[in-house]
PDB file of N, CA and C in Angstrom:
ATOM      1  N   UNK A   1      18.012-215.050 -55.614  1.00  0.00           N
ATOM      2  CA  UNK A   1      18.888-215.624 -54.616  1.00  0.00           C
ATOM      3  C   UNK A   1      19.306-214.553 -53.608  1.00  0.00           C
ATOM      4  N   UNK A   2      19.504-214.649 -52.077  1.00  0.00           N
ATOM      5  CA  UNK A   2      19.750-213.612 -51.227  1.00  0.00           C
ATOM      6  C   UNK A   2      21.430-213.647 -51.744  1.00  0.00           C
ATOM      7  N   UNK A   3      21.768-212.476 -51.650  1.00  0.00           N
ATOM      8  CA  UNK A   3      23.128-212.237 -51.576  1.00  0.00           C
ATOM      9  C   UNK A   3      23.535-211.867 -50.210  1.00  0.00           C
ATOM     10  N   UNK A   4      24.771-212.549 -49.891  1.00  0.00           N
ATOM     11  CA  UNK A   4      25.254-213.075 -48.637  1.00  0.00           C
ATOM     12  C   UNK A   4      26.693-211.954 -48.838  1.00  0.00           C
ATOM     13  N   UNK A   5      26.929-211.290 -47.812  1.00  0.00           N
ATOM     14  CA  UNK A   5      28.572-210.777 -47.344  1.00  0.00           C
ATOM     15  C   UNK A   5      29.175-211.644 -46.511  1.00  0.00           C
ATOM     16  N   UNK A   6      30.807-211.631 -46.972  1.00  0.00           N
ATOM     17  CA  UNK A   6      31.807-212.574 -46.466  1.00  0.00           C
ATOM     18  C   UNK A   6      32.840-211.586 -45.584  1.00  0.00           C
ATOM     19  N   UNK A   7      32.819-211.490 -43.858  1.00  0.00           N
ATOM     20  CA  UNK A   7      33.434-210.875 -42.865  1.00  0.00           C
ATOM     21  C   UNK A   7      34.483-211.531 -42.619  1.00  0.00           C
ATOM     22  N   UNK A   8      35.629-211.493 -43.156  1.00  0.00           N
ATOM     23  CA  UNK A   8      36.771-212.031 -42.063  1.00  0.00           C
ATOM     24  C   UNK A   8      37.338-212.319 -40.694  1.00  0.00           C
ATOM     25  N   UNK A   9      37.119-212.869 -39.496  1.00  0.00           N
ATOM     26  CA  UNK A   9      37.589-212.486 -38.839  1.00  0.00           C
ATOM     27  C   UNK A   9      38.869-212.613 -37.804  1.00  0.00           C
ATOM     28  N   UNK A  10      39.501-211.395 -37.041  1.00  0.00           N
ATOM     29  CA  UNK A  10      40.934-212.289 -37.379  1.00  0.00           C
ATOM     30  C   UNK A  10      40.863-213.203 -35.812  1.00  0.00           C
ATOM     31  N   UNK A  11      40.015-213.241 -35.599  1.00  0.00           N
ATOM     32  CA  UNK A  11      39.556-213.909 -33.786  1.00  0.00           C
ATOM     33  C   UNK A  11      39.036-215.315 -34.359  1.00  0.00           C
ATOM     34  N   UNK A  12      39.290-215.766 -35.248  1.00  0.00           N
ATOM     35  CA  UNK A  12      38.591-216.844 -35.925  1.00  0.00           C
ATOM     36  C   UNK A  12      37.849-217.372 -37.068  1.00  0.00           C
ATOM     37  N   UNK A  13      36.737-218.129 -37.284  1.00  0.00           N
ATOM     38  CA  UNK A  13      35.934-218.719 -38.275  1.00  0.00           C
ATOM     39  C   UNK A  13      35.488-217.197 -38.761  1.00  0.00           C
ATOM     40  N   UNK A  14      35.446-217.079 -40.398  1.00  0.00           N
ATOM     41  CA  UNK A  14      34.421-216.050 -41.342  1.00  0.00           C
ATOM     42  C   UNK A  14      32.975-215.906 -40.515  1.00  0.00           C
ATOM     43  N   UNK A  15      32.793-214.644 -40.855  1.00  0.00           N
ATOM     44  CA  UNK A  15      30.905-214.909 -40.590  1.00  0.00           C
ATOM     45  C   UNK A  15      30.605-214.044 -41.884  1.00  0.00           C
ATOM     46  N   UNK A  16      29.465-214.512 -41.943  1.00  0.00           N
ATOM     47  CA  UNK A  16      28.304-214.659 -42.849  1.00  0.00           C
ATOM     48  C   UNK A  16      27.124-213.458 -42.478  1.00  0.00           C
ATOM     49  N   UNK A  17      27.155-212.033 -43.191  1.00  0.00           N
ATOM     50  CA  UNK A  17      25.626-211.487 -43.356  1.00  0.00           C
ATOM     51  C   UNK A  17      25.470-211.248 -44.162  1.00  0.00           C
ATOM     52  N   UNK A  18      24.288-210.117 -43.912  1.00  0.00           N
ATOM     53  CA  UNK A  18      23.432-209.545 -45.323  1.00  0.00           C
ATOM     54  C   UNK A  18      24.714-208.326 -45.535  1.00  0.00           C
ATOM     55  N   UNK A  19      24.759-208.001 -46.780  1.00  0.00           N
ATOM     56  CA  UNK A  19      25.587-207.212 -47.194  1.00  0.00           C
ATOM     57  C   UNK A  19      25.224-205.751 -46.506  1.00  0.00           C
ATOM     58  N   UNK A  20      23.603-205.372 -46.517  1.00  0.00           N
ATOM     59  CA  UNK A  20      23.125-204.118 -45.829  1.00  0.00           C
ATOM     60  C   UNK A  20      23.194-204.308 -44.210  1.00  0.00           C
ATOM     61  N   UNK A  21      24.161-205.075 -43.536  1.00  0.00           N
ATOM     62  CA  UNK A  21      23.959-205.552 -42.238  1.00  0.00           C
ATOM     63  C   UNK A  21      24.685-204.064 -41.451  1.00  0.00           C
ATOM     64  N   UNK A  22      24.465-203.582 -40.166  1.00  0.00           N
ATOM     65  CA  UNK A  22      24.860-202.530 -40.021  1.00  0.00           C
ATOM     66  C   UNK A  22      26.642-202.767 -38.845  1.00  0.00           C
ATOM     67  N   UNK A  23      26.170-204.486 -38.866  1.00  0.00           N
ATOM     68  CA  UNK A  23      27.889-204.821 -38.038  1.00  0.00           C
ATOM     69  C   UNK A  23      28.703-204.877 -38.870  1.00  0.00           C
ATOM     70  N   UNK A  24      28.585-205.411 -40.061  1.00  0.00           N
ATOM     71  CA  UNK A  24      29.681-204.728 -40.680  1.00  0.00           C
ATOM     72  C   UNK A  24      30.646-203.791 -40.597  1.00  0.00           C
ATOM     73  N   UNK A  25      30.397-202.577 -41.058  1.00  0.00           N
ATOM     74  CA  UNK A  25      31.024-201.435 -40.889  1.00  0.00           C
ATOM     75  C   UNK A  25      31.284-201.179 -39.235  1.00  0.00           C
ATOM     76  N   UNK A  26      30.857-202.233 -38.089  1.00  0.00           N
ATOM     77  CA  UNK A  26      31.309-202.088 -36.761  1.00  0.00           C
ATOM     78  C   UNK A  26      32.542-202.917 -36.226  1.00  0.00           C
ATOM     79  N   UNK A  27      32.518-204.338 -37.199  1.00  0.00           N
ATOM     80  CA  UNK A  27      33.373-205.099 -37.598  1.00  0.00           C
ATOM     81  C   UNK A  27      34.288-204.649 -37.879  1.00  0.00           C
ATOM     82  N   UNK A  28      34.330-204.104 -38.950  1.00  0.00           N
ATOM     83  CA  UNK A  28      35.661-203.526 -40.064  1.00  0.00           C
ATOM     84  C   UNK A  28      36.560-202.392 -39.419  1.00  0.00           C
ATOM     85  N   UNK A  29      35.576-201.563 -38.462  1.00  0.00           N
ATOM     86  CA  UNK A  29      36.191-201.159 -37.309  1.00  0.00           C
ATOM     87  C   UNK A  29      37.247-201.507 -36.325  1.00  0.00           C
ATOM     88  N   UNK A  30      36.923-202.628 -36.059  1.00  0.00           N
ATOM     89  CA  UNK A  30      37.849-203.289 -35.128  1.00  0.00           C
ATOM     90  C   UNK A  30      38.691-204.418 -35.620  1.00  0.00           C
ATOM     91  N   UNK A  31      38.886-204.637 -36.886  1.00  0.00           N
ATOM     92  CA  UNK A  31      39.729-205.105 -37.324  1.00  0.00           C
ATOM     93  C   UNK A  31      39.552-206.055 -38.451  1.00  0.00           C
ATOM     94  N   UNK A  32      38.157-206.604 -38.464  1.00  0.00           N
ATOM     95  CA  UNK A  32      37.283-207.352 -39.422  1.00  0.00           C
ATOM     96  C   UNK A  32      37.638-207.311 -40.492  1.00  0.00           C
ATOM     97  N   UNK A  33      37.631-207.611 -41.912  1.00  0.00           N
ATOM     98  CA  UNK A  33      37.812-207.696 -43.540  1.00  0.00           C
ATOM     99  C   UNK A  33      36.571-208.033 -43.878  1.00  0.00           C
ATOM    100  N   UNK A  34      36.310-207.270 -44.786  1.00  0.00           N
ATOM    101  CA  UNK A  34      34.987-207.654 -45.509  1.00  0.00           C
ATOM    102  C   UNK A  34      35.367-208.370 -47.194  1.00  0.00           C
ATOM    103  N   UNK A  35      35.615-209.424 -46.918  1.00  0.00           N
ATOM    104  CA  UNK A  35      36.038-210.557 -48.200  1.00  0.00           C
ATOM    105  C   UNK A  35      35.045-210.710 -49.436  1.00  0.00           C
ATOM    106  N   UNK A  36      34.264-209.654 -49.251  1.00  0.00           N
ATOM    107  CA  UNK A  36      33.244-209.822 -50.365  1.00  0.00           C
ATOM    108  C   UNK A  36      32.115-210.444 -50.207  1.00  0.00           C
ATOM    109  N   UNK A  37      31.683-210.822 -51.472  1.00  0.00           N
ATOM    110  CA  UNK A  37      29.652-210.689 -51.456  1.00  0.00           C
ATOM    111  C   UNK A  37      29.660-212.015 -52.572  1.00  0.00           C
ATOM    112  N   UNK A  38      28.469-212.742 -52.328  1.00  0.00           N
ATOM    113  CA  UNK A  38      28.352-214.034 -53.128  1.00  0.00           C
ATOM    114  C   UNK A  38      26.684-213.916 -53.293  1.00  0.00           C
ATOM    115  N   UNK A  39      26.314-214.965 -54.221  1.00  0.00           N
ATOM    116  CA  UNK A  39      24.520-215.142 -54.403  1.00  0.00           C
ATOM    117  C   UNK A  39      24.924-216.986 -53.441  1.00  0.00           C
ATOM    118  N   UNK A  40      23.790-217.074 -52.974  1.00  0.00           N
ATOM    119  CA  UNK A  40      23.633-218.243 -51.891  1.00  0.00           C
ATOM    120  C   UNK A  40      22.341-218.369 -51.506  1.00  0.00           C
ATOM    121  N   UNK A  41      21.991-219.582 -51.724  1.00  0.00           N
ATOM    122  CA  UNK A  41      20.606-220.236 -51.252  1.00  0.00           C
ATOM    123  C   UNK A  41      20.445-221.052 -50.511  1.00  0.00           C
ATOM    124  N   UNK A  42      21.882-221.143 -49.636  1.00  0.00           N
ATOM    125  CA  UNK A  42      21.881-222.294 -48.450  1.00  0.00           C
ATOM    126  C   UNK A  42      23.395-222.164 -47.675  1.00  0.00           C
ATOM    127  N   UNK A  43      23.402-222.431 -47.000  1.00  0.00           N
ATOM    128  CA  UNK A  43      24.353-222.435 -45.933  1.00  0.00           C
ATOM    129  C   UNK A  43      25.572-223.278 -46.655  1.00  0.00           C
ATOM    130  N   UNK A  44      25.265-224.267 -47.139  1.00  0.00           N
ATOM    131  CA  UNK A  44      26.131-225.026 -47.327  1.00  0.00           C
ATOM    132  C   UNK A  44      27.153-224.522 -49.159  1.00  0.00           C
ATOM    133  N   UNK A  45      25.934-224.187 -49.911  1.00  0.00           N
ATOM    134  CA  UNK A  45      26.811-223.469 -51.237  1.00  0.00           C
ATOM    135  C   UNK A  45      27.620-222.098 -50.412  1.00  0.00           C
ATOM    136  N   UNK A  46      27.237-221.546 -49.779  1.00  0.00           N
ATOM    137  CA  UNK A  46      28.158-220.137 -49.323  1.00  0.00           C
ATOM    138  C   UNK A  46      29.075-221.283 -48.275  1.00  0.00           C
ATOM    139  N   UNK A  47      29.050-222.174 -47.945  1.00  0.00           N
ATOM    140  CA  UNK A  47      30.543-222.730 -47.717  1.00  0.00           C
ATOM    141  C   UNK A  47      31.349-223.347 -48.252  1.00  0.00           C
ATOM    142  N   UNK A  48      30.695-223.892 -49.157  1.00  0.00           N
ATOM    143  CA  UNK A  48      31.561-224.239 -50.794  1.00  0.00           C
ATOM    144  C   UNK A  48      32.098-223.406 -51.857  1.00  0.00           C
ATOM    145  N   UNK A  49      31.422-222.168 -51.632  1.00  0.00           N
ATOM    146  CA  UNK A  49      31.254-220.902 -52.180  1.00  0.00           C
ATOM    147  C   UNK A  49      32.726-220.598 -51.631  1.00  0.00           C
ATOM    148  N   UNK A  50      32.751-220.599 -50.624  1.00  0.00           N
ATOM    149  CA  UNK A  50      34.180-219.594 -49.662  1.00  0.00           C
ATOM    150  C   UNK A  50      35.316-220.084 -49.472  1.00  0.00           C
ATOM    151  N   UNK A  51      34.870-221.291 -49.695  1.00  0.00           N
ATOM    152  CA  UNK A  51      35.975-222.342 -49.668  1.00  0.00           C
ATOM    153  C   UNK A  51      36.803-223.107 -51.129  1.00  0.00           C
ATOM    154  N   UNK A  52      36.128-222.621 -52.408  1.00  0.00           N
ATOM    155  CA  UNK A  52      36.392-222.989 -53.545  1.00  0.00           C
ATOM    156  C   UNK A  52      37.901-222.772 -53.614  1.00  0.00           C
ATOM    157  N   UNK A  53      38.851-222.077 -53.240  1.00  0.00           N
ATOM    158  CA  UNK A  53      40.236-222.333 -53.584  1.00  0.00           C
ATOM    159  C   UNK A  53      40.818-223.577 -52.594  1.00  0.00           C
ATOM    160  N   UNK A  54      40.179-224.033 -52.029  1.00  0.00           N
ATOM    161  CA  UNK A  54      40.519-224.745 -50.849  1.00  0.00           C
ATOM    162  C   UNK A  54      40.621-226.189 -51.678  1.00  0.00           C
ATOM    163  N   UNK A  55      39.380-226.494 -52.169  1.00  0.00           N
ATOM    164  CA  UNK A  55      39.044-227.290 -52.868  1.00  0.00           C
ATOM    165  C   UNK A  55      39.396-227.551 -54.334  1.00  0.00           C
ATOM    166  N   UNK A  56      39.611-226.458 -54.808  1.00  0.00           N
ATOM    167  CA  UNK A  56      40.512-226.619 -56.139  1.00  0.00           C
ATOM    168  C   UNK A  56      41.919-227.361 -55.855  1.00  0.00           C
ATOM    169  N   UNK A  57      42.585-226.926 -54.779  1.00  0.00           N
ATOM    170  CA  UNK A  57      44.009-227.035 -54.342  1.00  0.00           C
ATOM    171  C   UNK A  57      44.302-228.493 -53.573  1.00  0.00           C
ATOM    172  N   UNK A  58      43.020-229.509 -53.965  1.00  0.00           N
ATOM    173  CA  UNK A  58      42.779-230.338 -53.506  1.00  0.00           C
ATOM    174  C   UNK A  58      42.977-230.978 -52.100  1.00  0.00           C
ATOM    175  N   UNK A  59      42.379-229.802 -51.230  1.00  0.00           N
ATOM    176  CA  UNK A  59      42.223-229.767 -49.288  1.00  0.00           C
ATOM    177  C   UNK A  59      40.900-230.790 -49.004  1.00  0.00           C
ATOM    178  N   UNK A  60      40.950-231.287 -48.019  1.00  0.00           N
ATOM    179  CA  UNK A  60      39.402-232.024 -47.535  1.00  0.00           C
ATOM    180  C   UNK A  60      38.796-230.767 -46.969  1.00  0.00           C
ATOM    181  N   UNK A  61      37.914-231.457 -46.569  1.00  0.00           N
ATOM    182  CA  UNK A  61      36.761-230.307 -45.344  1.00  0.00           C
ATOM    183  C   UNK A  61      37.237-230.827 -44.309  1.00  0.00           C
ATOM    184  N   UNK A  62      38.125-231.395 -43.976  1.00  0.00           N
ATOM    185  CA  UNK A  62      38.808-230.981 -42.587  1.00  0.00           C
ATOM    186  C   UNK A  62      39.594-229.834 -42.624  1.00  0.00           C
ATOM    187  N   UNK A  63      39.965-229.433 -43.634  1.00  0.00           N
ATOM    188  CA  UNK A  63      40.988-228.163 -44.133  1.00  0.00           C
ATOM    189  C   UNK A  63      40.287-227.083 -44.401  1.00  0.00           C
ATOM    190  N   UNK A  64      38.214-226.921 -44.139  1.00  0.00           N
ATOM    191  CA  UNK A  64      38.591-225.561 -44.928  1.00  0.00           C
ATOM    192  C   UNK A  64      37.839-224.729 -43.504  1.00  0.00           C
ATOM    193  N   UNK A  65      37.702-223.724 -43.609  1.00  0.00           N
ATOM    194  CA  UNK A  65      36.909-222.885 -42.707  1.00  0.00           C
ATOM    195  C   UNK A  65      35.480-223.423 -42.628  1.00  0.00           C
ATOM    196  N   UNK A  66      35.216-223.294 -41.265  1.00  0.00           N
ATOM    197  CA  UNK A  66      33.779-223.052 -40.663  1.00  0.00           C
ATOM    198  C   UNK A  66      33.169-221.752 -41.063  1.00  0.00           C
ATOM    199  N   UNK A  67      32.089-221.715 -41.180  1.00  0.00           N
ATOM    200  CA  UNK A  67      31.230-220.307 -41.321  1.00  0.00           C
ATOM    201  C   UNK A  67      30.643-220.014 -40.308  1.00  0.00           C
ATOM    202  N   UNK A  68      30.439-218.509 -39.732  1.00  0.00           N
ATOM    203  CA  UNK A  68      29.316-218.509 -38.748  1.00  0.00           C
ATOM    204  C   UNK A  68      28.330-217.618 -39.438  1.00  0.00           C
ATOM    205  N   UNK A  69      27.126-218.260 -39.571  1.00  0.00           N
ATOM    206  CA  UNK A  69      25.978-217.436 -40.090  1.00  0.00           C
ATOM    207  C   UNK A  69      25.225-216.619 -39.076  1.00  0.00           C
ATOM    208  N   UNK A  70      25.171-215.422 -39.283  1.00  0.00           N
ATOM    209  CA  UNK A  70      24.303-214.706 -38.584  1.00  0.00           C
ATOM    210  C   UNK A  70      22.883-214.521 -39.143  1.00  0.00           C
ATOM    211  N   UNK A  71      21.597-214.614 -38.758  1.00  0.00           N
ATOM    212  CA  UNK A  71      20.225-214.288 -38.900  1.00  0.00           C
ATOM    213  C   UNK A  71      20.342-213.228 -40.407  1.00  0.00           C
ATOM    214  N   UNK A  72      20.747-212.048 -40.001  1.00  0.00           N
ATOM    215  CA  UNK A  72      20.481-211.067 -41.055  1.00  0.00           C
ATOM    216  C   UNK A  72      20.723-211.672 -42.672  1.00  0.00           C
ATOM    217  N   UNK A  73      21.908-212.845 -42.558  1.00  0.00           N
ATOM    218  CA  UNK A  73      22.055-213.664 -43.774  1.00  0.00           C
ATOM    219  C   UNK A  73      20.661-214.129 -44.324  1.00  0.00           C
ATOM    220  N   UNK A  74      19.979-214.691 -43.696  1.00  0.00           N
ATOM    221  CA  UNK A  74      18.833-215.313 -44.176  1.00  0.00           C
ATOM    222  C   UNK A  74      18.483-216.863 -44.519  1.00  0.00           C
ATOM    223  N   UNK A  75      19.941-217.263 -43.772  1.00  0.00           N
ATOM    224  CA  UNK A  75      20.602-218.711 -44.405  1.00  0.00           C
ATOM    225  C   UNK A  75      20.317-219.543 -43.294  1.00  0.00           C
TER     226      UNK A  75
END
């Protein structure tokens, strides 16, 4: 399974790369959070994936975050 990194950002929706991505650490620079690393085989489990407290706490998907996937994800 590709393993996917989780970017915070505070300008908006999470994005989504490869953990070896080199914006990262350009991100995190300017203010970014790097929320951690998941296994994901589709766009849609790494948004169920990110969103699992959302959904425990019984929120709709009108309530949870958008993802933005970038290429280097693979997703």
């Amino acid at each position: 399974m590709p393993k996917i990194a989780y970017v915070n950002s505070p300008f908006g929706d999470p994005e989504i790369h490869a953990p070896g991505c080199a914006d990262i650490k350009k991100k995190v620079r300017r203010g970014f959070d790097l929320a951690g690393y998941a296994e994901a085989t589709t766009q849609r489990e790494a948004f169920y994936d990110y969103n699992a407290d959302f959904i425990d706490d019984g929120y709709t998907e009108e309530d949870f975050w958008n993802l933005k996937f970038y290429p280097c994800a693979g997703l």
